[in-house]
PDB file of N, CA and C in Angstrom:
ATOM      1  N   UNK A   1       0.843  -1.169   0.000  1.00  0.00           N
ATOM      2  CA  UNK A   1       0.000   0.000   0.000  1.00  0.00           C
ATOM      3  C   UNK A   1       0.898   1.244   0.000  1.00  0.00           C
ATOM      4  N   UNK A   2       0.278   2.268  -1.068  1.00  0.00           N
ATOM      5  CA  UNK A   2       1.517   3.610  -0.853  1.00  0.00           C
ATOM      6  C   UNK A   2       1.240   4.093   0.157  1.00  0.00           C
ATOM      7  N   UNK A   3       2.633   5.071   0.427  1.00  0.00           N
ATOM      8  CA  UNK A   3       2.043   6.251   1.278  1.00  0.00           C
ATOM      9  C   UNK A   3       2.537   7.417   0.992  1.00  0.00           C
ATOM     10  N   UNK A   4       1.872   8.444   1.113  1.00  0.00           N
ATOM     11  CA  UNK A   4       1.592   9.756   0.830  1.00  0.00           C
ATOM     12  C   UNK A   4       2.234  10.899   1.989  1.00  0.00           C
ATOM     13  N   UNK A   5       3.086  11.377   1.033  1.00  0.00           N
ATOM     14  CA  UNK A   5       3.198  12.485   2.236  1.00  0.00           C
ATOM     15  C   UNK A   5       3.782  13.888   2.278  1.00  0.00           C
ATOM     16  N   UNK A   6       2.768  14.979   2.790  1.00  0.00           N
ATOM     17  CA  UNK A   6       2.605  16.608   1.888  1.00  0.00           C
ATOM     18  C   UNK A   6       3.437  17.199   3.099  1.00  0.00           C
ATOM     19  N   UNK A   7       3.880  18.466   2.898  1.00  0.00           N
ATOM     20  CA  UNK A   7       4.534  19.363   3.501  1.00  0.00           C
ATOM     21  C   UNK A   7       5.695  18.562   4.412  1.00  0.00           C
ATOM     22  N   UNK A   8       6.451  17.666   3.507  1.00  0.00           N
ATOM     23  CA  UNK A   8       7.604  16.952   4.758  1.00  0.00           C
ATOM     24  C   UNK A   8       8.656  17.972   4.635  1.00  0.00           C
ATOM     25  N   UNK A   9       9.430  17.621   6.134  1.00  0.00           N
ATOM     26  CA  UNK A   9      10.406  18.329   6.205  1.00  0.00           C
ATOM     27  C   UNK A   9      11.309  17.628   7.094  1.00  0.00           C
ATOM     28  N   UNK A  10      12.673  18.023   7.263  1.00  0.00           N
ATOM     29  CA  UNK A  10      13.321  16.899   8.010  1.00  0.00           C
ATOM     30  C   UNK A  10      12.662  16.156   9.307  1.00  0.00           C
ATOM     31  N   UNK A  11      11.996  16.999  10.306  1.00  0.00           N
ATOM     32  CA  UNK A  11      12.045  16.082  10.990  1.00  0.00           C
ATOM     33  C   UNK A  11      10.534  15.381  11.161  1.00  0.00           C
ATOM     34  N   UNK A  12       9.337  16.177  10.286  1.00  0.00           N
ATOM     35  CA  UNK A  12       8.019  15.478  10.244  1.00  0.00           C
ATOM     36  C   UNK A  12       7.250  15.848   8.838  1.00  0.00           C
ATOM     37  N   UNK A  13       6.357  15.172   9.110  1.00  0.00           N
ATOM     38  CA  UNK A  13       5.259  15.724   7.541  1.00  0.00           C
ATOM     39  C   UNK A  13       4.205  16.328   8.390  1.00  0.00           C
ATOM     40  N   UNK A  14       3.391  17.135   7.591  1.00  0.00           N
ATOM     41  CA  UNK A  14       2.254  17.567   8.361  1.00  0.00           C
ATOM     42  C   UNK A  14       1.096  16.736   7.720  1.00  0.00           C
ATOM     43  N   UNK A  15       1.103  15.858   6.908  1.00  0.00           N
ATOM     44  CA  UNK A  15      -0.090  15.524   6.557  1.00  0.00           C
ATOM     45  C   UNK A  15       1.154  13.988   5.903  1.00  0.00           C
ATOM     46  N   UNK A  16       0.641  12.937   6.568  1.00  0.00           N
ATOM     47  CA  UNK A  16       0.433  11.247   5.920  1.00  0.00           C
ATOM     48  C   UNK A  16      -0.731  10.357   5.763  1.00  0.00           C
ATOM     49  N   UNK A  17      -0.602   9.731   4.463  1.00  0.00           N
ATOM     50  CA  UNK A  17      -1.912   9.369   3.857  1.00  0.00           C
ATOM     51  C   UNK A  17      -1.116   7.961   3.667  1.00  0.00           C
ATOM     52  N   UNK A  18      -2.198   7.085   4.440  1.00  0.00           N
ATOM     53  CA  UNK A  18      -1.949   5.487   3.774  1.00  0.00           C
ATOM     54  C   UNK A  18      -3.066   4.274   3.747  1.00  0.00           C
ATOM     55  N   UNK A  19      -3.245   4.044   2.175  1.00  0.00           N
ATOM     56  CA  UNK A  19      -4.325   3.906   2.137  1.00  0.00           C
ATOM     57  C   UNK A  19      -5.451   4.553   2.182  1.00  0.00           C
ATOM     58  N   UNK A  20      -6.679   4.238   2.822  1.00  0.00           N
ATOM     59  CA  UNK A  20      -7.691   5.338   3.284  1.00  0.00           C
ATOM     60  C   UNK A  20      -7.614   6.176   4.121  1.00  0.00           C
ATOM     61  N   UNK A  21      -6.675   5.965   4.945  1.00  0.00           N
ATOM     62  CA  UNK A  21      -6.084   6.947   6.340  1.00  0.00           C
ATOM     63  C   UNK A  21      -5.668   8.202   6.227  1.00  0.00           C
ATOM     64  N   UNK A  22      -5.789   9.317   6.776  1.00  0.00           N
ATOM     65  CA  UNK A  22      -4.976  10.475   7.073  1.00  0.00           C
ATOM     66  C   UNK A  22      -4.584  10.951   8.136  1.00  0.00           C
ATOM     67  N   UNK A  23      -3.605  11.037   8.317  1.00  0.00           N
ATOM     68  CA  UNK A  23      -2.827  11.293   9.221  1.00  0.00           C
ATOM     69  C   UNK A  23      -2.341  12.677   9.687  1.00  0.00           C
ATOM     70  N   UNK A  24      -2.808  13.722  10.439  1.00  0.00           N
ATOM     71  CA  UNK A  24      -2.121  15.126  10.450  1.00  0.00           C
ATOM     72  C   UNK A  24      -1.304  15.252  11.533  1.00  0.00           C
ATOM     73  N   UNK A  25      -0.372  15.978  11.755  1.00  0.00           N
ATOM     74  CA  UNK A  25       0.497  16.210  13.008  1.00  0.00           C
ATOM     75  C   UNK A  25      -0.435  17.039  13.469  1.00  0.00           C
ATOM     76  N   UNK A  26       0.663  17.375  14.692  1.00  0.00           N
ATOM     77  CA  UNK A  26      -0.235  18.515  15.448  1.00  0.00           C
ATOM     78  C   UNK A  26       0.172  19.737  14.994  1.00  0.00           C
ATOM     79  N   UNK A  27      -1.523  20.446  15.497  1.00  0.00           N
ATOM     80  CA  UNK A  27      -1.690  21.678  14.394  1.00  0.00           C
ATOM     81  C   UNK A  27      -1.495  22.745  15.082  1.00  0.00           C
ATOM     82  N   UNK A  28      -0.500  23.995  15.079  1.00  0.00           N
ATOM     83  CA  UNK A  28      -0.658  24.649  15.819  1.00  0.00           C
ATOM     84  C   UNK A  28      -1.081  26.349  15.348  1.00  0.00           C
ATOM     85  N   UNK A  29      -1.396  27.209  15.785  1.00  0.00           N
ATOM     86  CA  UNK A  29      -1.609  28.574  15.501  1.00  0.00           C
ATOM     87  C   UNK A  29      -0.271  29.532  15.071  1.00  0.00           C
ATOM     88  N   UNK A  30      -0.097  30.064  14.188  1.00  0.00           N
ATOM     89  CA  UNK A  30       1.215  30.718  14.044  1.00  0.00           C
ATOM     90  C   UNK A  30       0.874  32.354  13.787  1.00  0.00           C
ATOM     91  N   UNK A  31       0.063  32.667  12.939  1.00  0.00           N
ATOM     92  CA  UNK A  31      -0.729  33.868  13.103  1.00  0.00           C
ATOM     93  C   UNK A  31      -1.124  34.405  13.996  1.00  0.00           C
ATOM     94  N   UNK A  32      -2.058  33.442  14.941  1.00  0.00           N
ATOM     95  CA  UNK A  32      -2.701  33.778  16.228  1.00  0.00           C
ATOM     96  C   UNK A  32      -1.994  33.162  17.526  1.00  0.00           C
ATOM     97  N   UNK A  33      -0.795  32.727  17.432  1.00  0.00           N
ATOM     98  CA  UNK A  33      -0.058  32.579  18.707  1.00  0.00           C
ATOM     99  C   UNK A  33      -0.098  34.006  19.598  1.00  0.00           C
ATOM    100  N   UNK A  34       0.489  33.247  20.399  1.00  0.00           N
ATOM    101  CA  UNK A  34       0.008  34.462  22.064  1.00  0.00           C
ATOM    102  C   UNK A  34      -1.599  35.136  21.952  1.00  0.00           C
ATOM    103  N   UNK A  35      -2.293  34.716  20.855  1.00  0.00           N
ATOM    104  CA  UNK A  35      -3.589  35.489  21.077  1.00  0.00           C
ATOM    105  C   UNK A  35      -4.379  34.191  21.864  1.00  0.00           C
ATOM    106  N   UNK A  36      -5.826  34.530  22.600  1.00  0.00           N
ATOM    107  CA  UNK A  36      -6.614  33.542  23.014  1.00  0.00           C
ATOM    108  C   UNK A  36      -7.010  32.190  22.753  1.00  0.00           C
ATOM    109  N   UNK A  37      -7.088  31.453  23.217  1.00  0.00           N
ATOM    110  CA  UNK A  37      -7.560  30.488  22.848  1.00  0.00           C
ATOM    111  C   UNK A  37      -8.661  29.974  21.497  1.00  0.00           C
ATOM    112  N   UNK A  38      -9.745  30.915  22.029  1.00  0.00           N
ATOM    113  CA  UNK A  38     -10.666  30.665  20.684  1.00  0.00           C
ATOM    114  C   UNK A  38     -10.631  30.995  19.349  1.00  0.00           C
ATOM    115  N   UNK A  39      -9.440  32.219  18.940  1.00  0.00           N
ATOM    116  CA  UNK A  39      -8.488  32.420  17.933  1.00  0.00           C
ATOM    117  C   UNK A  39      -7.917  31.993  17.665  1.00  0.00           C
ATOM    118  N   UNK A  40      -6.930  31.287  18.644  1.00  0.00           N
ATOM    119  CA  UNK A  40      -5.863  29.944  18.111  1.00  0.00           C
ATOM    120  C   UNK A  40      -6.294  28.645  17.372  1.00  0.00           C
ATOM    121  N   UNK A  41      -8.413  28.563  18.029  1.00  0.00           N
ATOM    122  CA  UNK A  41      -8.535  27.228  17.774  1.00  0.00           C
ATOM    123  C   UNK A  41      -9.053  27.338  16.740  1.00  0.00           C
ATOM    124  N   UNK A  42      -9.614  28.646  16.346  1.00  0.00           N
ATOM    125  CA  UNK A  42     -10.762  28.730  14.953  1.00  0.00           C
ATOM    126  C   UNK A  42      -9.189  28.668  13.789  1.00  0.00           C
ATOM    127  N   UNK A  43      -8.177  29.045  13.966  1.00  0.00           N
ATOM    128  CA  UNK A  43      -6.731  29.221  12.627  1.00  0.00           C
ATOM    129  C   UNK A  43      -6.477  28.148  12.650  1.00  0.00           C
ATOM    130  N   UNK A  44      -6.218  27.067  13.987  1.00  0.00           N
ATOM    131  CA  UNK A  44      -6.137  25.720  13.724  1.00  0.00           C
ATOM    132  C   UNK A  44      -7.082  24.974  12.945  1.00  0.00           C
ATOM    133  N   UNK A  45      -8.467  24.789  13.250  1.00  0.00           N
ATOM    134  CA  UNK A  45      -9.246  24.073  12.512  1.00  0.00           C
ATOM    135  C   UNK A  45      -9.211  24.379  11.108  1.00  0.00           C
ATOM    136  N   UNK A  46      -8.821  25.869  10.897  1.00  0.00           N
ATOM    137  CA  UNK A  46      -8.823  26.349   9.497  1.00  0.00           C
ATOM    138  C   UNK A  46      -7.694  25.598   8.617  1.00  0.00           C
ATOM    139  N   UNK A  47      -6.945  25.525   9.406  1.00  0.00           N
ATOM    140  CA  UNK A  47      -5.610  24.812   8.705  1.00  0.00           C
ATOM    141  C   UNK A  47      -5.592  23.197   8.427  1.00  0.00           C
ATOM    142  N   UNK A  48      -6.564  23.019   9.535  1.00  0.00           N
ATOM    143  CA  UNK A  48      -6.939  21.349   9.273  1.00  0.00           C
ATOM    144  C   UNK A  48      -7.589  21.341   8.232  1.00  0.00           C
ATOM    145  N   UNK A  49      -8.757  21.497   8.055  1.00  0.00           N
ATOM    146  CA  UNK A  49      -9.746  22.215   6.865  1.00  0.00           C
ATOM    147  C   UNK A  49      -9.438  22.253   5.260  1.00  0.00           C
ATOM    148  N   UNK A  50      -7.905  22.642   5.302  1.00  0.00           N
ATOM    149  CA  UNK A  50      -6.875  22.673   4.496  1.00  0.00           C
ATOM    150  C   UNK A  50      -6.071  21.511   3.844  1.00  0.00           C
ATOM    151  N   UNK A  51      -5.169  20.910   5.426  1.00  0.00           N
ATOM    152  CA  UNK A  51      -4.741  19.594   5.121  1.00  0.00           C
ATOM    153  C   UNK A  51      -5.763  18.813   4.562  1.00  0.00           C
ATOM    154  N   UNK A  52      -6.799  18.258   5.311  1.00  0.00           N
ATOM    155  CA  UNK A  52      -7.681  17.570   5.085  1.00  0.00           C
ATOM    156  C   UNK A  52      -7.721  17.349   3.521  1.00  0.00           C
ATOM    157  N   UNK A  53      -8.255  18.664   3.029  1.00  0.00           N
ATOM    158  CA  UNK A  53      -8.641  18.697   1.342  1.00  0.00           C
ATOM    159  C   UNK A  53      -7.959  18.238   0.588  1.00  0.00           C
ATOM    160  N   UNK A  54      -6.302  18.676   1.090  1.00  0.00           N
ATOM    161  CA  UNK A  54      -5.436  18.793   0.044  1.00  0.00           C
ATOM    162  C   UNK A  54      -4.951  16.842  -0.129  1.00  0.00           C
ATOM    163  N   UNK A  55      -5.838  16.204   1.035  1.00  0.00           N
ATOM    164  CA  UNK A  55      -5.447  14.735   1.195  1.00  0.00           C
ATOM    165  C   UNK A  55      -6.902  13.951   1.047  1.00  0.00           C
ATOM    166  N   UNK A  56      -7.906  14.631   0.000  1.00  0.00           N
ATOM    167  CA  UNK A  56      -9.048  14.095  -0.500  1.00  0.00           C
ATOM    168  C   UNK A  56     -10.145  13.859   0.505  1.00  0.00           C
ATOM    169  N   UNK A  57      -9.786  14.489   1.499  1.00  0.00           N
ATOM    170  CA  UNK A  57     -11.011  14.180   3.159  1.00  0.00           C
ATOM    171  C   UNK A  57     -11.444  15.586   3.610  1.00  0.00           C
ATOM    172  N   UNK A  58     -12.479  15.050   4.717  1.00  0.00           N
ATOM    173  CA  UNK A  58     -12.848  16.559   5.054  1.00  0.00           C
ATOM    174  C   UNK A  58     -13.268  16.087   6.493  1.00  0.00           C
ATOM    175  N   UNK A  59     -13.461  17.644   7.434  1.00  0.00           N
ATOM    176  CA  UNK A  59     -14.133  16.988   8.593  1.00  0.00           C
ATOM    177  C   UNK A  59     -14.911  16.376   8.864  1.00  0.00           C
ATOM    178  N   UNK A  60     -16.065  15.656   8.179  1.00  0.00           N
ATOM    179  CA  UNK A  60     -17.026  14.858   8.106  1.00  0.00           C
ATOM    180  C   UNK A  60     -16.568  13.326   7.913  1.00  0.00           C
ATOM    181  N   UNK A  61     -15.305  13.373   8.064  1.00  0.00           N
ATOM    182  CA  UNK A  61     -14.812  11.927   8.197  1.00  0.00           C
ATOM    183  C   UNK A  61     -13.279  11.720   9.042  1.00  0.00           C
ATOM    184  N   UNK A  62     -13.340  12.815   9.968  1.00  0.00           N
ATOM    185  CA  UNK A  62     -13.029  12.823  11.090  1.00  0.00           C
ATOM    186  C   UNK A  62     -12.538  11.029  11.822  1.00  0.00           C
ATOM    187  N   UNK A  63     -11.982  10.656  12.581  1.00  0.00           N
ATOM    188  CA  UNK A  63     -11.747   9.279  13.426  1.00  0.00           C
ATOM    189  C   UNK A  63     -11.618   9.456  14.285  1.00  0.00           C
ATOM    190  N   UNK A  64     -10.166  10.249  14.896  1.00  0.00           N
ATOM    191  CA  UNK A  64     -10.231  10.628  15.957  1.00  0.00           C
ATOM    192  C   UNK A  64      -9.236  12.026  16.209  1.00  0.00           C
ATOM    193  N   UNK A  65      -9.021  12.605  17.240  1.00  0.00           N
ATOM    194  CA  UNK A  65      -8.636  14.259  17.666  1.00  0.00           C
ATOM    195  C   UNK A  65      -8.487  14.005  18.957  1.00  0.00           C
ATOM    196  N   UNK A  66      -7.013  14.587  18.840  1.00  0.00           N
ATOM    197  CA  UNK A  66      -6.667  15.180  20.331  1.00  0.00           C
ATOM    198  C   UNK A  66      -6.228  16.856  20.333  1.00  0.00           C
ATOM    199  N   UNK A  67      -7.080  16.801  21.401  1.00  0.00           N
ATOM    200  CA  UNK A  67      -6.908  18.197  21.686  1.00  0.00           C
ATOM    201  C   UNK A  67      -5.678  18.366  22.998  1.00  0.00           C
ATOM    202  N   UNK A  68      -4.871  19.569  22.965  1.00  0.00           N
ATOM    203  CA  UNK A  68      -4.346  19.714  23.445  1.00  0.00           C
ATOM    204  C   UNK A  68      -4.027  21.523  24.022  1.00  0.00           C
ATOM    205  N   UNK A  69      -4.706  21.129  25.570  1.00  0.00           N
ATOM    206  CA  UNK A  69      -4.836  22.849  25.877  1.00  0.00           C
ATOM    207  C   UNK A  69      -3.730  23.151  26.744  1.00  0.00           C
ATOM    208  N   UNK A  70      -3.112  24.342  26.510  1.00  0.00           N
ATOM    209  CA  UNK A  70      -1.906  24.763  28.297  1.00  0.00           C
ATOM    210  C   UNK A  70      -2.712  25.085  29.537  1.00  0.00           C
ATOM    211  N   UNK A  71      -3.981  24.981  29.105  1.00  0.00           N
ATOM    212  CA  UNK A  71      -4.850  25.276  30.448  1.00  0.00           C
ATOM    213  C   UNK A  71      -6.068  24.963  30.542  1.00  0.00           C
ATOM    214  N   UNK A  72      -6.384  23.829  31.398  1.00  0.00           N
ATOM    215  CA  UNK A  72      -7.856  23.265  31.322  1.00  0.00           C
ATOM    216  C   UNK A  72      -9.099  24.470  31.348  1.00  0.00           C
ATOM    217  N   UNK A  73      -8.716  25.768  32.315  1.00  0.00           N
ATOM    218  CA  UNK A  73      -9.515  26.294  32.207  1.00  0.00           C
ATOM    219  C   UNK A  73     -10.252  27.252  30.880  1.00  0.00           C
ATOM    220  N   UNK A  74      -9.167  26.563  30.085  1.00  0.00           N
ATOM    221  CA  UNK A  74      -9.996  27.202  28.617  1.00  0.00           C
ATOM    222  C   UNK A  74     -11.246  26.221  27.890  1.00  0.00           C
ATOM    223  N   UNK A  75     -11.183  25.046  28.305  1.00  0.00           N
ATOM    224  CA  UNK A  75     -11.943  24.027  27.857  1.00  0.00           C
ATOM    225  C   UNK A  75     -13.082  24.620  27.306  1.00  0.00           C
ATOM    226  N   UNK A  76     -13.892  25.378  27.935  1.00  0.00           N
ATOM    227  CA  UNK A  76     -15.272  25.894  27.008  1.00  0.00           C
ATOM    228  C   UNK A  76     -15.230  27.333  25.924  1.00  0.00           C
ATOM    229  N   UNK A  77     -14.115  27.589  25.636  1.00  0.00           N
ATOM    230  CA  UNK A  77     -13.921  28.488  25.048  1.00  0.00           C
ATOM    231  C   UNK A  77     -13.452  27.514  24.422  1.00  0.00           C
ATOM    232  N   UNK A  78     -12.389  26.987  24.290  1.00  0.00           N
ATOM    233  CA  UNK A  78     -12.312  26.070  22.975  1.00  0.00           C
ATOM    234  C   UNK A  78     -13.081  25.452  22.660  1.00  0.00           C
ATOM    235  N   UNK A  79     -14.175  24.476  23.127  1.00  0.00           N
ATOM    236  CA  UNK A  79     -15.068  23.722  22.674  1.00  0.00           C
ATOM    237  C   UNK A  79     -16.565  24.877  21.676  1.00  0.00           C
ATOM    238  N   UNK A  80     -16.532  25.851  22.742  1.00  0.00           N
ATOM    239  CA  UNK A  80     -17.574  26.798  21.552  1.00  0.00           C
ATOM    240  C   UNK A  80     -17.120  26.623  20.011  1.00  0.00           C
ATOM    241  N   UNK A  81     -15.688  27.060  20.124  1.00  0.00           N
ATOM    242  CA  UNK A  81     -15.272  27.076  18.921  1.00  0.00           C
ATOM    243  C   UNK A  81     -15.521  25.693  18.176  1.00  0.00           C
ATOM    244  N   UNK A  82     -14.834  24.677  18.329  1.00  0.00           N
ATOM    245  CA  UNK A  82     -15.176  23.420  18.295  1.00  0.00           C
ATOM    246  C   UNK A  82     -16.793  23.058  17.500  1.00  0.00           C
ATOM    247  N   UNK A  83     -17.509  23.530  18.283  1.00  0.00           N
ATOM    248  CA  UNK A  83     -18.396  22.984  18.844  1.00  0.00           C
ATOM    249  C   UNK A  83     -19.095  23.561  17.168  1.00  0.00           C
ATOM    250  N   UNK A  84     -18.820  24.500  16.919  1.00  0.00           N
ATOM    251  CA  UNK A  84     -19.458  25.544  15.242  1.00  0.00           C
ATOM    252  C   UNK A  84     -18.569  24.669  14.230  1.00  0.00           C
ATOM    253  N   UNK A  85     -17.909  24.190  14.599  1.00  0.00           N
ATOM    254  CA  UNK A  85     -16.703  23.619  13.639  1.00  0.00           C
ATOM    255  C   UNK A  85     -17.070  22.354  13.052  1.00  0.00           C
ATOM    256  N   UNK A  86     -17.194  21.324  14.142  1.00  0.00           N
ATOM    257  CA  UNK A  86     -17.234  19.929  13.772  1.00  0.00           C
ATOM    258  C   UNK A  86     -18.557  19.503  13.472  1.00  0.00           C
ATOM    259  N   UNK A  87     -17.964  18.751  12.031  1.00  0.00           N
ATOM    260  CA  UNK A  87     -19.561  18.210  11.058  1.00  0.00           C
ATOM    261  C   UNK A  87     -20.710  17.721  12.347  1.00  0.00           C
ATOM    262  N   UNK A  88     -22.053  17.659  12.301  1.00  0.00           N
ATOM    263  CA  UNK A  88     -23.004  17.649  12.982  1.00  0.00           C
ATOM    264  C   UNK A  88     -23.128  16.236  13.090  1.00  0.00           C
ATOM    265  N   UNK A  89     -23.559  15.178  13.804  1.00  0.00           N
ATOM    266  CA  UNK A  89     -23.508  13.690  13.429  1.00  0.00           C
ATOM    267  C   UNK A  89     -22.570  12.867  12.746  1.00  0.00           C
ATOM    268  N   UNK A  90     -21.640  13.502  12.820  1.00  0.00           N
ATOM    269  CA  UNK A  90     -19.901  12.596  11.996  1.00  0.00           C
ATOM    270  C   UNK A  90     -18.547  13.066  13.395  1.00  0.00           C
ATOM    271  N   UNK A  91     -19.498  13.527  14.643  1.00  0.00           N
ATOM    272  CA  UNK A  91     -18.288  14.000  15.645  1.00  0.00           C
ATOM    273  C   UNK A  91     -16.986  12.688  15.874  1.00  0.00           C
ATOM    274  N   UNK A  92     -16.314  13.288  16.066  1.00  0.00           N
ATOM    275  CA  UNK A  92     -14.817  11.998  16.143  1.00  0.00           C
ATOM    276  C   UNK A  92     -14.863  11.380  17.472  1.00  0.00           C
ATOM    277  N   UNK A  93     -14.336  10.288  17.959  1.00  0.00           N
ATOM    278  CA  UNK A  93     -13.656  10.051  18.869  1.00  0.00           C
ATOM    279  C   UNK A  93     -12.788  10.655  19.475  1.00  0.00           C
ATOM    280  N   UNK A  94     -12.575  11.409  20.607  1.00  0.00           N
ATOM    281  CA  UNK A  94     -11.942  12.681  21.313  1.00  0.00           C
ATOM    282  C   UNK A  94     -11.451  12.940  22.216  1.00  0.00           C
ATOM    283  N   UNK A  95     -10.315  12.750  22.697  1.00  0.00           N
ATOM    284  CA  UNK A  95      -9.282  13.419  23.851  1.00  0.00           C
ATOM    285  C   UNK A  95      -9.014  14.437  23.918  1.00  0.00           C
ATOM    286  N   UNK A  96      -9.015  15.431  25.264  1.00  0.00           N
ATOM    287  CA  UNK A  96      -8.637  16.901  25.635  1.00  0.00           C
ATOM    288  C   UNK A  96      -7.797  16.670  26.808  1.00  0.00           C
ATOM    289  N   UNK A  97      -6.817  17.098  26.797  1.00  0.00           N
ATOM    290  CA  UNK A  97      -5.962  17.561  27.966  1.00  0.00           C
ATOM    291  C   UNK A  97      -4.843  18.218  28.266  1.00  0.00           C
ATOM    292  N   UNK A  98      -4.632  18.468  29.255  1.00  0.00           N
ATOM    293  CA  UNK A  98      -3.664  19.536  29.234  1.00  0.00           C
ATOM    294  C   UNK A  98      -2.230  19.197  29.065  1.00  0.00           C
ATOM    295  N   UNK A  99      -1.615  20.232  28.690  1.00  0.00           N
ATOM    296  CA  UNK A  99      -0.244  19.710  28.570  1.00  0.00           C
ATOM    297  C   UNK A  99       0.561  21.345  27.857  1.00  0.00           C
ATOM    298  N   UNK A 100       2.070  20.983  28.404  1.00  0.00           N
ATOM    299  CA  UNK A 100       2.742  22.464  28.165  1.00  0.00           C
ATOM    300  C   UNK A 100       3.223  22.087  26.429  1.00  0.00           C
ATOM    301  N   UNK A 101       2.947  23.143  25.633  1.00  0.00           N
ATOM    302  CA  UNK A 101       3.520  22.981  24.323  1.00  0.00           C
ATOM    303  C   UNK A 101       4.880  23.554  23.959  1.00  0.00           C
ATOM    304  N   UNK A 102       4.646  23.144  22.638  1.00  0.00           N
ATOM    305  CA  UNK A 102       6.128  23.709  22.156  1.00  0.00           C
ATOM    306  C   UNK A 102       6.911  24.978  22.573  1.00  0.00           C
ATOM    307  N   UNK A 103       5.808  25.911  22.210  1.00  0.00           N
ATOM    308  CA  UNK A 103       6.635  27.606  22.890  1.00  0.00           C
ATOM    309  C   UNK A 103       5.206  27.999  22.939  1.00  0.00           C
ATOM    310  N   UNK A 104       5.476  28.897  24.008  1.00  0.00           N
ATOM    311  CA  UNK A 104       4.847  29.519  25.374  1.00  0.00           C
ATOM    312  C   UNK A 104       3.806  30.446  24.576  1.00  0.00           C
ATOM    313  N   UNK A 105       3.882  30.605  23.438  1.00  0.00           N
ATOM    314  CA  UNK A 105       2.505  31.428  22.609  1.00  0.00           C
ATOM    315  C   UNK A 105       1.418  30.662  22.186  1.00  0.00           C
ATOM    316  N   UNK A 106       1.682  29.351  22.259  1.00  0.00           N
ATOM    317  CA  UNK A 106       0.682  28.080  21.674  1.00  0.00           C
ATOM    318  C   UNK A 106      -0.057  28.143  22.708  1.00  0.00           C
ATOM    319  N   UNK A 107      -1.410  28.031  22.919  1.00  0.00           N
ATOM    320  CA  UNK A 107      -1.903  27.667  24.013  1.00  0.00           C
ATOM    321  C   UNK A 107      -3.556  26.706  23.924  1.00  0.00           C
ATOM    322  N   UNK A 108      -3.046  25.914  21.846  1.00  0.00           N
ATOM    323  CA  UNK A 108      -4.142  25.210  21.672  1.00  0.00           C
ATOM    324  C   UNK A 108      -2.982  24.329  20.622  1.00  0.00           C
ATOM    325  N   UNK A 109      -3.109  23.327  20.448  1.00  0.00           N
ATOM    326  CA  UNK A 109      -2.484  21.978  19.582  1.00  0.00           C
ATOM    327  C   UNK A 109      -3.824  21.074  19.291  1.00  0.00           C
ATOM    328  N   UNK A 110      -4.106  20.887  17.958  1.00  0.00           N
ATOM    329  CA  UNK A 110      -5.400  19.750  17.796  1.00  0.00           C
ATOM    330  C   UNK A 110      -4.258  18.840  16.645  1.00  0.00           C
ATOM    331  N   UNK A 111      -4.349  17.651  16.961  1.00  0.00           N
ATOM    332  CA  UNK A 111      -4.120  16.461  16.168  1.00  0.00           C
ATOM    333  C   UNK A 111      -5.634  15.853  16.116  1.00  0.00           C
ATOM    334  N   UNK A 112      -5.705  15.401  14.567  1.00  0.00           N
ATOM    335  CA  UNK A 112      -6.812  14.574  13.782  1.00  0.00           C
ATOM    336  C   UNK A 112      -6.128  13.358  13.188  1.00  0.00           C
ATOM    337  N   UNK A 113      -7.026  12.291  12.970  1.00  0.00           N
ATOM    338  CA  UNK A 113      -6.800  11.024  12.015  1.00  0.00           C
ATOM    339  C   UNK A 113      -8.329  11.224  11.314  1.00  0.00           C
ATOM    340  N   UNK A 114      -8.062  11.100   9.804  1.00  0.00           N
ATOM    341  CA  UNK A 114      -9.225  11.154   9.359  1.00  0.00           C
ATOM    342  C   UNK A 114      -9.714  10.150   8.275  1.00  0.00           C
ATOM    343  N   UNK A 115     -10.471   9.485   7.765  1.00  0.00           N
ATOM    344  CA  UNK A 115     -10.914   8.318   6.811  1.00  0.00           C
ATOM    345  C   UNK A 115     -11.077   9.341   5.105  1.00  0.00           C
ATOM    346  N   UNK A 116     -10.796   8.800   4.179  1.00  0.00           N
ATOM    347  CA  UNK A 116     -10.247   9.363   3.173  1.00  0.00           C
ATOM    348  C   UNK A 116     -11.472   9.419   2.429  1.00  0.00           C
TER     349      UNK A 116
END
């Protein structure tokens, strides 16, 4: 079975495809770093939105997502966002939790696996 793989760079790809599978790294905000949470998460999903396409899928075939916040107490501010985002009756399988990211302006990371 091939595999597929867009935006590589030495040390990851942001998007692997194998088979029906897609695979995205984690997504982070670069525009909207150090801004809020619900800005970080609406540029992230946008960027997923993106990968997704450019690997023949869309959020409506979603598998599974981890979310990843620097602070639980953002949980419902990200999920609003979320919540406008993800296809209606196709929601993924879903982990949220906290954890410190890469650099100190990130303060939202979403990884997806999605069906092609």
């Amino acid at each position: 079975m091939t595999i597929q793989r867009f935006e590589t760079g030495p040390r990851m790809s942001q998007v692997v495809v194998h088979g029906d599978t897609v695979y995205l790294a984690g997504i982070v905000a670069n525009k909207a770093a150090g801004k809020g949470v619900a800005e970080q998460t609406q540029e992230v999903l946008a960027i997923i939105d993106g990968h997704l396409a450019k690997a023949g899928s869309d959020k409506s075939k979603l598998l599974t997502a981890t979310i990843y916040l620097t602070d639980m107490k953002t949980f419902a501010e990200m999920n609003a966002v979320w919540d406008g985002w993800v296809s209606a009756g196709n929601t993924p399988a879903r982990a949220t939790v906290e954890a410190r990211l890469a650099a100190p302006p990130y303060n939202v990371e979403i990884m997806v696996t999605a069906a092609r």
